[in-house]
Protein backbone atom coordinates (compact mmCIF):
# COMPACT_ATOMS: atom_id res chain seq x y z
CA UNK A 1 16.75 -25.24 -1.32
CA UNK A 2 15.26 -28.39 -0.83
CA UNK A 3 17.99 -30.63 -2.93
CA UNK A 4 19.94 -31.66 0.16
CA UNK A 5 16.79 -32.94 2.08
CA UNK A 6 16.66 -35.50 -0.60
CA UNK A 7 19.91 -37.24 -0.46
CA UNK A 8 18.64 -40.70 1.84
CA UNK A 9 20.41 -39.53 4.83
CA UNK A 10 19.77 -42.99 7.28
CA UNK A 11 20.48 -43.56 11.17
CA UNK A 12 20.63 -47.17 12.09
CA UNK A 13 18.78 -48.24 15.15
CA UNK A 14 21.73 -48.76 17.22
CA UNK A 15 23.05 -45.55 17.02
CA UNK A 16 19.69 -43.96 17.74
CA UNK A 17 19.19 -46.22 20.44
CA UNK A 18 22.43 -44.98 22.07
CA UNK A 19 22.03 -40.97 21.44
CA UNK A 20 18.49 -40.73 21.90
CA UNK A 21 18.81 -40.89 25.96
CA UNK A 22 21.67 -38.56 26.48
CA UNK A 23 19.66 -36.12 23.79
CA UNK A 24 16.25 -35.96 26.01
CA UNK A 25 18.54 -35.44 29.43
CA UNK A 26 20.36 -32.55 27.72
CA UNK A 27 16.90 -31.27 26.29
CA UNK A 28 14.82 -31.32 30.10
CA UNK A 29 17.90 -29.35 30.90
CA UNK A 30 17.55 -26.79 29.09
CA UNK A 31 14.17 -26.24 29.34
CA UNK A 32 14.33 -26.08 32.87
CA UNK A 33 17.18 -23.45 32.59
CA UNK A 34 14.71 -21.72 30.22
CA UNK A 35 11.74 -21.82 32.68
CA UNK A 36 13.60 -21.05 35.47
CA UNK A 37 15.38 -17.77 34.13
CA UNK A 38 12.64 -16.88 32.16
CA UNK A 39 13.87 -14.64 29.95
CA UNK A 40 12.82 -15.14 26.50
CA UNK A 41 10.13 -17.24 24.95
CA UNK A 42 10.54 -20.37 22.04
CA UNK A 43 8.46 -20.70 18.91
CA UNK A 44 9.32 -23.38 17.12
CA UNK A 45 7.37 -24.08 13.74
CA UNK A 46 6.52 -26.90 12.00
CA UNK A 47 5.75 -26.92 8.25
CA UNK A 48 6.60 -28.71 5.38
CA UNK A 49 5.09 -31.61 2.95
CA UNK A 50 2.07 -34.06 4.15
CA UNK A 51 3.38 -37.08 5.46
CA UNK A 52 7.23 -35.81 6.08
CA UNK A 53 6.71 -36.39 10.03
CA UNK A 54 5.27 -32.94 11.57
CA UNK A 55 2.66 -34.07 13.80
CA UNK A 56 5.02 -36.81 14.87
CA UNK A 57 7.78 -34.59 15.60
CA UNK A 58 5.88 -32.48 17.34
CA UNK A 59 4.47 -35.46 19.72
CA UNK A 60 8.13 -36.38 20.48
CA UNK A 61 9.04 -32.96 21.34
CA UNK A 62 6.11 -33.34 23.91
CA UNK A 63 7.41 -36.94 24.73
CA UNK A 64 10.98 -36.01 25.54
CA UNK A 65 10.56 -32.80 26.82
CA UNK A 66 8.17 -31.23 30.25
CA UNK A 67 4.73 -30.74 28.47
CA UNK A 68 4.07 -28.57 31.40
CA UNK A 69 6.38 -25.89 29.36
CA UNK A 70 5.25 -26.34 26.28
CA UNK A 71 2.31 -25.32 24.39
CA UNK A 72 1.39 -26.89 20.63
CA UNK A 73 -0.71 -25.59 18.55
CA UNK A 74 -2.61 -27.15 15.84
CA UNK A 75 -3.81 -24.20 13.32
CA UNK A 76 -6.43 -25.44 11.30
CA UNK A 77 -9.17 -23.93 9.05
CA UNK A 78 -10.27 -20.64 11.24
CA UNK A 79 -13.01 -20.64 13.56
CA UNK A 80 -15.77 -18.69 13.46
CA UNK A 81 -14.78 -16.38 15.93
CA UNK A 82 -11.35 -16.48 14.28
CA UNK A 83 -12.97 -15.45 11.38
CA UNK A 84 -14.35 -12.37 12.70
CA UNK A 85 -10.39 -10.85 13.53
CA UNK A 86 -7.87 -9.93 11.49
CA UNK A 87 -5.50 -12.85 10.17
CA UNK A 88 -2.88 -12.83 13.03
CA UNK A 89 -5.14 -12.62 16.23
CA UNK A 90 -5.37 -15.85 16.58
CA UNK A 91 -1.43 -16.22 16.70
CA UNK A 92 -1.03 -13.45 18.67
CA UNK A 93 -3.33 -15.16 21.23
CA UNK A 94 -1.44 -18.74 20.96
CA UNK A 95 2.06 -16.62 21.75
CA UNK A 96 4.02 -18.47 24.64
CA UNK A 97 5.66 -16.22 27.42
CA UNK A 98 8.78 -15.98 28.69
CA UNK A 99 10.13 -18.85 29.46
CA UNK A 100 8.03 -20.91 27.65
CA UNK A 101 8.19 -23.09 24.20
CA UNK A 102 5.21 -22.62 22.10
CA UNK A 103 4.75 -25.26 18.72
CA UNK A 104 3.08 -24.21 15.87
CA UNK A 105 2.05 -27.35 13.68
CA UNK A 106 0.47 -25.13 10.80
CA UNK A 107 1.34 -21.58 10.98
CA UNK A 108 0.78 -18.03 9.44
CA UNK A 109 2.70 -19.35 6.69
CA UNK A 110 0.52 -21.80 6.22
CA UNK A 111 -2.79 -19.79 4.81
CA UNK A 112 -0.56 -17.85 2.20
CA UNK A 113 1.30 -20.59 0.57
CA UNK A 114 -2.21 -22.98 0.06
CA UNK A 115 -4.14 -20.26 -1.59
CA UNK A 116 -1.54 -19.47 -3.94
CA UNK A 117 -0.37 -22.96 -5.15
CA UNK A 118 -4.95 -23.22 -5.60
CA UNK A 119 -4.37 -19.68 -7.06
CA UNK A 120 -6.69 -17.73 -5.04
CA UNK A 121 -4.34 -15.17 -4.84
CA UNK A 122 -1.72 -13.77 -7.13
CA UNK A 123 2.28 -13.85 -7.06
CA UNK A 124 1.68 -10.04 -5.63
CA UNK A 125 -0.31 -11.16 -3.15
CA UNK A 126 2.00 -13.91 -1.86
CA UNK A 127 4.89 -11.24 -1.79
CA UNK A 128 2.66 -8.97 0.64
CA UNK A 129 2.37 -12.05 3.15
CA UNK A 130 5.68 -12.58 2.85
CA UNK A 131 6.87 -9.14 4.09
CA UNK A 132 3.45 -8.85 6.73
CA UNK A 133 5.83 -12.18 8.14
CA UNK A 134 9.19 -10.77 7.81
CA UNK A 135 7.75 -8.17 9.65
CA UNK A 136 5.84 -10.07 12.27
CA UNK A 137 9.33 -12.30 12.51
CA UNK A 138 11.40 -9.64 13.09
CA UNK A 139 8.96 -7.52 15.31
CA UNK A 140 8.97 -11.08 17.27
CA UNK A 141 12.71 -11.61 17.52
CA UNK A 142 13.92 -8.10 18.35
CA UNK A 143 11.33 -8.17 21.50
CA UNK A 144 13.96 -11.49 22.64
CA UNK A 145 12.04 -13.90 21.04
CA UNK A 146 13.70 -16.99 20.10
CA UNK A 147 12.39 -18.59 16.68
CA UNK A 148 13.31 -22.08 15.69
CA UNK A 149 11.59 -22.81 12.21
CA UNK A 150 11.98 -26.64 10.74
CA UNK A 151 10.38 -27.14 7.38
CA UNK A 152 10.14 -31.15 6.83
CA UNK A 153 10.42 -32.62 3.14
CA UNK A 154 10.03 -35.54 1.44
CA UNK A 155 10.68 -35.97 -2.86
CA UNK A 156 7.38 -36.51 -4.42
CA UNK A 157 8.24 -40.26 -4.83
CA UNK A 158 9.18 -40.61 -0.82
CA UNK A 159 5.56 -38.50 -0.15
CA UNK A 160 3.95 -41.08 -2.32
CA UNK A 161 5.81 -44.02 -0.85
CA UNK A 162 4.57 -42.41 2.52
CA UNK A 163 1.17 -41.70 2.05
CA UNK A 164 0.61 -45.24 0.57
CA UNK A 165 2.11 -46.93 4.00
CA UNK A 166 0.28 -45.15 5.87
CA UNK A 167 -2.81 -45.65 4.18
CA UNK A 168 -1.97 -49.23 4.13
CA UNK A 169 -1.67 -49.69 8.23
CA UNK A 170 -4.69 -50.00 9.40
CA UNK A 171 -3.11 -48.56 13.11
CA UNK A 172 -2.42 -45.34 10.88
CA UNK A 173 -4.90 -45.52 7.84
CA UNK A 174 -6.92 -42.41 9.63
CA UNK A 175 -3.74 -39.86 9.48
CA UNK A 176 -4.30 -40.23 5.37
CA UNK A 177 -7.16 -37.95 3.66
CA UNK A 178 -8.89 -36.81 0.56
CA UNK A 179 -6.85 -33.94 1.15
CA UNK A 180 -3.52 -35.26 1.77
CA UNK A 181 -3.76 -36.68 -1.84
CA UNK A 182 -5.18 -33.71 -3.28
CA UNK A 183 -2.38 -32.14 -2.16
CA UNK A 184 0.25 -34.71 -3.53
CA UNK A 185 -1.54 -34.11 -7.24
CA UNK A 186 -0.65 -30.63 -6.73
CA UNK A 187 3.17 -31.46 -5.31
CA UNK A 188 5.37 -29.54 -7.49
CA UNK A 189 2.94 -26.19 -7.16
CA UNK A 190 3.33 -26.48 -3.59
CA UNK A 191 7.49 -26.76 -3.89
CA UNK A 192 7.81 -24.18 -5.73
CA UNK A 193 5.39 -21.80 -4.31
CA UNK A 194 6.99 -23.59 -0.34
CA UNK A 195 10.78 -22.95 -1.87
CA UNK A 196 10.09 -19.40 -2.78
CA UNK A 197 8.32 -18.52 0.52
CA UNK A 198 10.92 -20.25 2.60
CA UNK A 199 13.63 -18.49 0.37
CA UNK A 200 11.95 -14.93 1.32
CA UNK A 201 11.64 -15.33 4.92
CA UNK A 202 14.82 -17.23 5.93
CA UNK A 203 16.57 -14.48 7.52
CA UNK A 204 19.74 -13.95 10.03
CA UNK A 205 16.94 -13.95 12.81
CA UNK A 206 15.09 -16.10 12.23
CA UNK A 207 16.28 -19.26 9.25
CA UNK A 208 14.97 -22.19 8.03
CA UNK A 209 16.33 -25.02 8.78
CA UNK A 210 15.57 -27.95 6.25
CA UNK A 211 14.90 -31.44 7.06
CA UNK A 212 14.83 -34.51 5.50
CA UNK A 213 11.57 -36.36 6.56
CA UNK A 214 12.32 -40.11 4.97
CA UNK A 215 14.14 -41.92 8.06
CA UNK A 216 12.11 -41.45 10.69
CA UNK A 217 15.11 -41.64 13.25
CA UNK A 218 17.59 -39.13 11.42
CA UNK A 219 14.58 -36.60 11.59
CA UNK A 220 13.93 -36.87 15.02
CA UNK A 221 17.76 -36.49 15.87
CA UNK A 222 18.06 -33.79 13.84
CA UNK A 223 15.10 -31.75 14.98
CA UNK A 224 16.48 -32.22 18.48
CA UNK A 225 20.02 -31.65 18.05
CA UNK A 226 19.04 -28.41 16.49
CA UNK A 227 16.94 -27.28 19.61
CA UNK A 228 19.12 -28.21 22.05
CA UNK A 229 21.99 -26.05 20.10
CA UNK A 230 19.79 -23.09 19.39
CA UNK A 231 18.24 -22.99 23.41
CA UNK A 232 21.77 -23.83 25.11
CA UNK A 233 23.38 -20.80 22.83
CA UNK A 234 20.43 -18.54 23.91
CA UNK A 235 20.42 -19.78 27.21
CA UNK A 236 24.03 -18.96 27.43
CA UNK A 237 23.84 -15.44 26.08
CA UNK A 238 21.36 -14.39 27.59
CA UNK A 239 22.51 -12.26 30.46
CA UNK A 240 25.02 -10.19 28.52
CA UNK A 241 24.40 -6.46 27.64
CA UNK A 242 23.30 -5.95 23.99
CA UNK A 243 24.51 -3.19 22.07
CA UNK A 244 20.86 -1.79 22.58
CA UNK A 245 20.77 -1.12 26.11
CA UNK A 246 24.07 0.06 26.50
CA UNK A 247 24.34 2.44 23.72
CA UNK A 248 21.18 5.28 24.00
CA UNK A 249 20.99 8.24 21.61
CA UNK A 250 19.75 11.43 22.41
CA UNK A 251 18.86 13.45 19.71
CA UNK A 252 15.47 13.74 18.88
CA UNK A 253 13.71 12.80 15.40
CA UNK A 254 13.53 16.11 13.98
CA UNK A 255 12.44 19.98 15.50
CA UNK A 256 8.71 19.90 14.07
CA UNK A 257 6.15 20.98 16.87
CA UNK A 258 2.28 20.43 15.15
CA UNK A 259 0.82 21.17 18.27
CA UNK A 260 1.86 24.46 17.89
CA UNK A 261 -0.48 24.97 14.90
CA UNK A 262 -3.37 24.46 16.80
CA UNK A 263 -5.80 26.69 17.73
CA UNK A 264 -6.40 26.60 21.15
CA UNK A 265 -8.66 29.37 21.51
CA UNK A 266 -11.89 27.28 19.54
CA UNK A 267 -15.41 26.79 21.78
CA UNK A 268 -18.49 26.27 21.81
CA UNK A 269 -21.01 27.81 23.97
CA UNK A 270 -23.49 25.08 26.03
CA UNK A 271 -26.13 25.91 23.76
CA UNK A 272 -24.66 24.71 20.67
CA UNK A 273 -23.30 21.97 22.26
CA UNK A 274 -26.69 20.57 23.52
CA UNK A 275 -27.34 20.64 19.85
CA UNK A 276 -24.60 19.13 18.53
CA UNK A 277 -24.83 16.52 21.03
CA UNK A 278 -27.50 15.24 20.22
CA UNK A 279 -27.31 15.13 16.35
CA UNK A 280 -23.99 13.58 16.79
CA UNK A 281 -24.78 10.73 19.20
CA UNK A 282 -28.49 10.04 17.53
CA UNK A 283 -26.11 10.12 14.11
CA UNK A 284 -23.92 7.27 15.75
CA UNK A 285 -26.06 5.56 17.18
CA UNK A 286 -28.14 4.83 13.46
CA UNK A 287 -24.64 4.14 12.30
CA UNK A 288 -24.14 1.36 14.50
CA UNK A 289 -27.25 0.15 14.17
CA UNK A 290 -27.26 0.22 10.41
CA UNK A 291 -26.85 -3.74 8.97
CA UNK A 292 -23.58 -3.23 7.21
CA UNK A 293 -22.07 -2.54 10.73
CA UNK A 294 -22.46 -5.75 11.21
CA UNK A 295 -19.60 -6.67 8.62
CA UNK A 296 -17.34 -3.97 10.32
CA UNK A 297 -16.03 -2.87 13.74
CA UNK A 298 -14.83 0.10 15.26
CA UNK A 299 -11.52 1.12 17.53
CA UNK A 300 -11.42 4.31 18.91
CA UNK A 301 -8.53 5.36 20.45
CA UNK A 302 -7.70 8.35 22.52
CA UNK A 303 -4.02 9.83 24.08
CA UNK A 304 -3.89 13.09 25.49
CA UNK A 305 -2.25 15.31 27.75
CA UNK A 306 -3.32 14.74 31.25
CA UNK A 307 -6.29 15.90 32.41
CA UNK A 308 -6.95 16.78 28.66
CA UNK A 309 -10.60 15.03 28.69
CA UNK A 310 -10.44 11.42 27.51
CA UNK A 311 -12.55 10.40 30.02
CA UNK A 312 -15.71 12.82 29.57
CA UNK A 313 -15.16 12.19 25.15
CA UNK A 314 -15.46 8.85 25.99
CA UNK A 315 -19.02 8.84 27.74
CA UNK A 316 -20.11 11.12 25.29
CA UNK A 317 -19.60 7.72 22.96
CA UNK A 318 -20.76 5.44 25.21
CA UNK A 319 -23.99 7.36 25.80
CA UNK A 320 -24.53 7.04 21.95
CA UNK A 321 -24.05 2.86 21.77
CA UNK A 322 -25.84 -0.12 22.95
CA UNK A 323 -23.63 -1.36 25.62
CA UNK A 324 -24.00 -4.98 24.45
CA UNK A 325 -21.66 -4.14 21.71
CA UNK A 326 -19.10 -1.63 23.08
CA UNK A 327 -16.07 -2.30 25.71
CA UNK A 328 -13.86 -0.06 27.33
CA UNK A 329 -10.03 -0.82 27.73
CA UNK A 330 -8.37 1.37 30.03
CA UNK A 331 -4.34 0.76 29.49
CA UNK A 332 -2.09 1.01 33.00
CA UNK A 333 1.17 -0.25 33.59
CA UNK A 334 1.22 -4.04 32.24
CA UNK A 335 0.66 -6.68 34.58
CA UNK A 336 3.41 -9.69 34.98
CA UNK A 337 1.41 -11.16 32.41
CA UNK A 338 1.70 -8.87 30.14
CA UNK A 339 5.56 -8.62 30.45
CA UNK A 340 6.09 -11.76 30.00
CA UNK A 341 5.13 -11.60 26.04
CA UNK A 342 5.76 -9.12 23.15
CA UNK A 343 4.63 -5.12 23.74
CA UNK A 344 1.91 -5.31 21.18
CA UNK A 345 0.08 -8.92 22.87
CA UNK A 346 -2.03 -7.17 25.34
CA UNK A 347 -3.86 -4.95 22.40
CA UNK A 348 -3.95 -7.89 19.85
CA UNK A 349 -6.39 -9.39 22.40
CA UNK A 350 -8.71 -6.61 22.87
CA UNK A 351 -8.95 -6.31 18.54
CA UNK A 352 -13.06 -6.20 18.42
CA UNK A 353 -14.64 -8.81 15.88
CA UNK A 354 -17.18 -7.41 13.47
CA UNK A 355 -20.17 -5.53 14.62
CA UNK A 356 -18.26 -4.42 17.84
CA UNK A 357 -16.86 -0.57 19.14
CA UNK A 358 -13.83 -1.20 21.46
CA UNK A 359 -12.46 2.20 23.29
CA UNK A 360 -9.16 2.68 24.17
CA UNK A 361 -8.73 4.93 26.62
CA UNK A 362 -4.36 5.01 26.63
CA UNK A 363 -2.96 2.63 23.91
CA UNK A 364 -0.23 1.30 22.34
CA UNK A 365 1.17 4.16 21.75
CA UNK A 366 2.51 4.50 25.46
CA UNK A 367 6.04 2.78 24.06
CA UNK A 368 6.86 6.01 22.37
CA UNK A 369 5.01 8.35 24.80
CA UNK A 370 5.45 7.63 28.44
CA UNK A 371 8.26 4.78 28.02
CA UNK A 372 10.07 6.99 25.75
CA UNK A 373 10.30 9.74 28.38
CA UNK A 374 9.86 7.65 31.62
CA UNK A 375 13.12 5.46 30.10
CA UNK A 376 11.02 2.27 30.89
CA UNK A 377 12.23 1.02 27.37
CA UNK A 378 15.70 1.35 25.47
CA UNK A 379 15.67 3.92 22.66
CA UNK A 380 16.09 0.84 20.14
CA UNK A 381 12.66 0.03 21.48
CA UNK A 382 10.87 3.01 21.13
CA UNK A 383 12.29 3.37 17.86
CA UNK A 384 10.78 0.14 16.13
CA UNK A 385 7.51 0.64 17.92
CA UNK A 386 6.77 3.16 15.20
CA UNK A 387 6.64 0.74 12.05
CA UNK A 388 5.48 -2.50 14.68
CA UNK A 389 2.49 -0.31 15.21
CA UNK A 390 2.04 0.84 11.88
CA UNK A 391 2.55 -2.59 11.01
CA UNK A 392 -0.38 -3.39 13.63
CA UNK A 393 -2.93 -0.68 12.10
CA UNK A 394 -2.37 -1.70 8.78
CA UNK A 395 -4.34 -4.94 9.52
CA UNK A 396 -6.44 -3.77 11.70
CA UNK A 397 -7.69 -1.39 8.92
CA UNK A 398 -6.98 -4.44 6.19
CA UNK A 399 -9.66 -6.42 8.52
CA UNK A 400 -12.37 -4.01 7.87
CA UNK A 401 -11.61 -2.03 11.57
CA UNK A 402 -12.60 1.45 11.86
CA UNK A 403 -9.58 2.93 13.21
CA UNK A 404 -10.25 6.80 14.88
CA UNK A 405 -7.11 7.72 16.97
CA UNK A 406 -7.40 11.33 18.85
CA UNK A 407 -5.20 12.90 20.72
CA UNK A 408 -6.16 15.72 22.88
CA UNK A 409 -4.46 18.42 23.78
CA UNK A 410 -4.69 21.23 25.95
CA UNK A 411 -2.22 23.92 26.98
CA UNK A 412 0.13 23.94 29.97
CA UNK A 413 -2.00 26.69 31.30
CA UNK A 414 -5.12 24.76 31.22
CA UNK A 415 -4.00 22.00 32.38
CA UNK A 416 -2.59 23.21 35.77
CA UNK A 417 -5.99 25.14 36.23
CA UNK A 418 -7.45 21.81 35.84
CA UNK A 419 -5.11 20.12 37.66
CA UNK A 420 -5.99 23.02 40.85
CA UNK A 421 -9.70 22.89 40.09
CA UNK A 422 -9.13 18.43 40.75
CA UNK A 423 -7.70 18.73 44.13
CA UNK A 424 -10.60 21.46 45.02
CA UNK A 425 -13.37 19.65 44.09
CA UNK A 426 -14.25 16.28 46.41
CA UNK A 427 -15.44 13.90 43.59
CA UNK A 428 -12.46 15.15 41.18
CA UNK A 429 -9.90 14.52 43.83
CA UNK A 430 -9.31 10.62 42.63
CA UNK A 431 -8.50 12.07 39.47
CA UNK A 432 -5.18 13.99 40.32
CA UNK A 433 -1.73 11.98 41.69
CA UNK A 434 1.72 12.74 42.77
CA UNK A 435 2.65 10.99 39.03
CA UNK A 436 0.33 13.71 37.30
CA UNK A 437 2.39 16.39 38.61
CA UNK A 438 5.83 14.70 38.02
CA UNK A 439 4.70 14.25 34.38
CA UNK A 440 3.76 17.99 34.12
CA UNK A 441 7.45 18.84 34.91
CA UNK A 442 8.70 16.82 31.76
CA UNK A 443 5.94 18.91 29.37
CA UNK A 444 8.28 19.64 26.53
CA UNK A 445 9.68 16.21 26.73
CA UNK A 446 6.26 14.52 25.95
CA UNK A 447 5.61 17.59 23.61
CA UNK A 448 8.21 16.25 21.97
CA UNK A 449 7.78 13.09 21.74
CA UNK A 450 3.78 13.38 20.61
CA UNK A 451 5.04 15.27 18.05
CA UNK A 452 7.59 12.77 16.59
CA UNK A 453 4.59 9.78 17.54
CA UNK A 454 2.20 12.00 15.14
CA UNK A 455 5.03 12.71 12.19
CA UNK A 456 5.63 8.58 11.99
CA UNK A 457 2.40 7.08 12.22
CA UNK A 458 -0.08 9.48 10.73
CA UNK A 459 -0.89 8.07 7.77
CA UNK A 460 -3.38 7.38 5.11
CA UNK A 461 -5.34 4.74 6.35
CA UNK A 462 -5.07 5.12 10.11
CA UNK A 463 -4.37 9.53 10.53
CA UNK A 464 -4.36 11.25 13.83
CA UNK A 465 -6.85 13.49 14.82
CA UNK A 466 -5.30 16.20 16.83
CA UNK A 467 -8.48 17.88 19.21
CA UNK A 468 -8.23 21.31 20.78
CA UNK A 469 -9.28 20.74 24.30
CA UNK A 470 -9.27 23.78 26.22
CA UNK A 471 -12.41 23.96 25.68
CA UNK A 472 -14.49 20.67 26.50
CA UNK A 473 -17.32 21.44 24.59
CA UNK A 474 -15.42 21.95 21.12
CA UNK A 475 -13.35 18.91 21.74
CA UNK A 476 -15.92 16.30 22.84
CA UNK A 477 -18.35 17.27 19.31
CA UNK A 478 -15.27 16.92 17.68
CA UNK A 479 -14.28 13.45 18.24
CA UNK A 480 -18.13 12.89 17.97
CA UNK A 481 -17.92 14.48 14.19
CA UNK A 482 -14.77 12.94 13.36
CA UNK A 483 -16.19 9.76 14.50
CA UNK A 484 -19.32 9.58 12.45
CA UNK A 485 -17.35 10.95 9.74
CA UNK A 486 -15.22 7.98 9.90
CA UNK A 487 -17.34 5.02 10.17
CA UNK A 488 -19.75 7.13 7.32
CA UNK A 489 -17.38 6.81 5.23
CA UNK A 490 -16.02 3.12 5.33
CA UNK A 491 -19.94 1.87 5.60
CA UNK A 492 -20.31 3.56 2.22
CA UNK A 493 -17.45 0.76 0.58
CA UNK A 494 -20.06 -1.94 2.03
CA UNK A 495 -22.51 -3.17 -0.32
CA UNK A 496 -26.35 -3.40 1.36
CA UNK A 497 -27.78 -6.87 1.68
């Protein structure tokens, strides 16, 4: 893969001198066209071998191009509050929105590939990375995102020749480390491990593009010839219908109704529950307080049928915890903001870091709930939310997160009792809206599609937890229970100090 990044390719001065001007004009061009339309974001990555010109590349890109639109990103060694999230947070966070070019000089391919060429990880383990980033990738592209990745090589004779010149200048002696020739010892580990990795992950969305790092002037005309192609063809394109949007299905996943199964008729007198109450929230309460908490965190997450209870579970919670070390999210309608990057971005940044309880109250799940029925999002959309969020779980739980999701349900009985008793009762009344009775006229479409949400991402590290809620009672020592249960269980896989 990397044989014809090796073959001397040259551009005199002259040349440069000539192309280089109409290049940068055509560039601010289209990034202006980009910003001004605003409708898709640029990540452009920058990898490759030390000394092969990716820190100067990326300083050209800021050189010819409005800085204002751009954002670069220099991913070192994590820090210590990076350390405390799963893996991708921090890229998450760094994401650019619409309309904007974000640079990556080190990226989430950069962690995998060093600790496997220093074998702190296995072949298997590379592999996993390299599908978490397919997936990632392709979660990345199919929300409109458009991914430019340049991978910048030198032959282990040009990296030495390189390194020494550098080293040599004393204007450029500092850009040379320890590590940079650490590194080179270890040269041919890195190609192959780089040349597998790059091999895995070059796909029809989102390729590799190779260049040859030697000539300082060919690279820089090559990177930006490449951009301006890829942005003016996306640019372009833009505007015209996809296949997605224009072609909805209708049928749904399969006939399977699990709510059904429930048993609706479950309570618990107030006796009992002043009981339960407080072992359960005294029980929590030494759980988070326990030291191995510290090396874990908790997400509780709660759906439901309107006026099915969320909000009184989730005191019963919050009574239990110090409130230094809980948050509440409540999810509405995203802001411009929000729009403006992938679906899953506004969760990523509420992931708690170790020793922490964050509480969803709605979640990500509204793509295949309320944008599902609502038709807020194509039914491509909806459908690829299931594995992007299983996707999303998996390293949440992978990070040591305490994942509890609960739906509650209630019948359509009980809830228009509730919904009656709301616009009764003067301190209730803010609870009830004109959009809470639309939504109770499409009942067996969101039956429908809670049942399909809990048949695709149930699963063995992150299940559902479906609570009968007629009764509030039953349902809030439920989620109390299941909770205590839950965290029990993973603090048990922690050693003690």
């Amino acid at each position: 893969m990397f044989e014809s990044a090796e073959l001397g390719h040259k551009i005199d001065k002259a040349t440069y001198d000539k192309e280089v001007p109409t290049l940068r004009e055509a560039l601010l061009n289209a990034q202006f066209d980009l910003s001004q339309k605003g409708k898709f974001p640029v990540i452009i990555l920058a990898g490759g071998v030390d000394g092969a010109g990716k820190g100067e590349t990326v300083n050209l890109l800021n050189e010819w191009m409005d800085p204002r639109f751009i954002q670069a990103h220099a991913m070192g060694e994590k820090t210590d509050e990076e350390q405390r999230h799963p893996p991708m947070w921090r890229f998450w966070r760094a994401l650019p929105p619409k309309g904007k070019i974000g640079v990556f000089f080190g990226s989430w391919y950069t962690a995998p590939i060093v600790r496997r060429v220093l074998k702190q990880t296995s072949a298997a383990m590379l592999n996993q990375s390299i599908e978490q980033i397919n997936h990632f990738e392709k979660m990345l592209t199919d929300e409109g995102t458009l991914i430019i990745k340049f991978w910048f090589h030198l032959s282990k004779d040009a990296q030495e020749k390189r390194l020494k010149s550098l080293e040599k200048n004393p204007k450029t002696r500092w850009r040379v480390t320890k590590l940079d020739w650490q590194r080179f010892k270890s040269y041919d580990k890195f190609r192959k491990v780089s040349e597998h990795a790059l091999r895995e992950t070059s796909t029809a969305e989102a390729p590799w593009i190779v260049v040859e790092g030697a000539d300082t002037r060919y690279r820089n005309l090559t990177v930006g010839k490449i951009l301006l192609e890829a942005l003016r063809k996306r640019i372009d394109s833009a505007n015209k219908p996809s296949a997605k949007d224009v072609a909805p299905l209708h049928e749904p996943i399969d006939h399977l109704n699990v709510l059904d199964k429930l048993n609706m008729a479950q309570k618990l007198d107030k006796k009992k529950f002043n009981a339960e109450l407080e072992k359960y929230q005294g029980k929590l309460n030494l759980l988070t307080r326990d030291p191995r908490f510290r090396k874990m965190s908790v997400i509780a997450a709660f759906e439901g049928s309107d006026a099915g209870g969320k909000g009184g579970a989730i005191r019963r919670i919050t009574g239990a915890l110090d409130a230094r070390y809980y948050h509440i999210i409540p999810v509405a309608a995203p802001t411009e903001e929000e729009r403006a990057q992938p679906y899953l971005w506004r969760f990523w940044r509420y992931v708690p870091h170790t020793g922490h309880f964050n509480i969803f109250d709605r979640t990500w799940y509204g793509r295949v709930l309320v944008e599902r029925v609502e038709k807020y999002c194509s039914e491509a959309d909806w459908m690829r939310a299931y594995r992007e969020i299983n996707d999303f779980e998996q390293q949440l739980v992978d990070s040591n997160i305490v994942l509890v999701k609960c739906w509650l349900a209630i019948t359509k009985e009980e809830q228009l009792r509730r919904f009656k008793e709301r616009e009764k009762i003067g301190f209730k009344r803010f609870k009830i809206t004109e959009e809470d009775w639309r939504n109770r006229e499409k009942w067996d479409d969101y039956e429908r599609a809670v049942c399909d949400m809990v048949d695709r991402t149930s699963t063995e590290i992150a299940p559902w937890t479906l609570v009968e809620a007629n009764d509030k009672n039953f349902a809030r020592i439920k989620i109390l229970k299941t909770l205590c249960q839950r965290i029990e269980t993973a603090m048990k896989k922690i050693p003690k100090d």
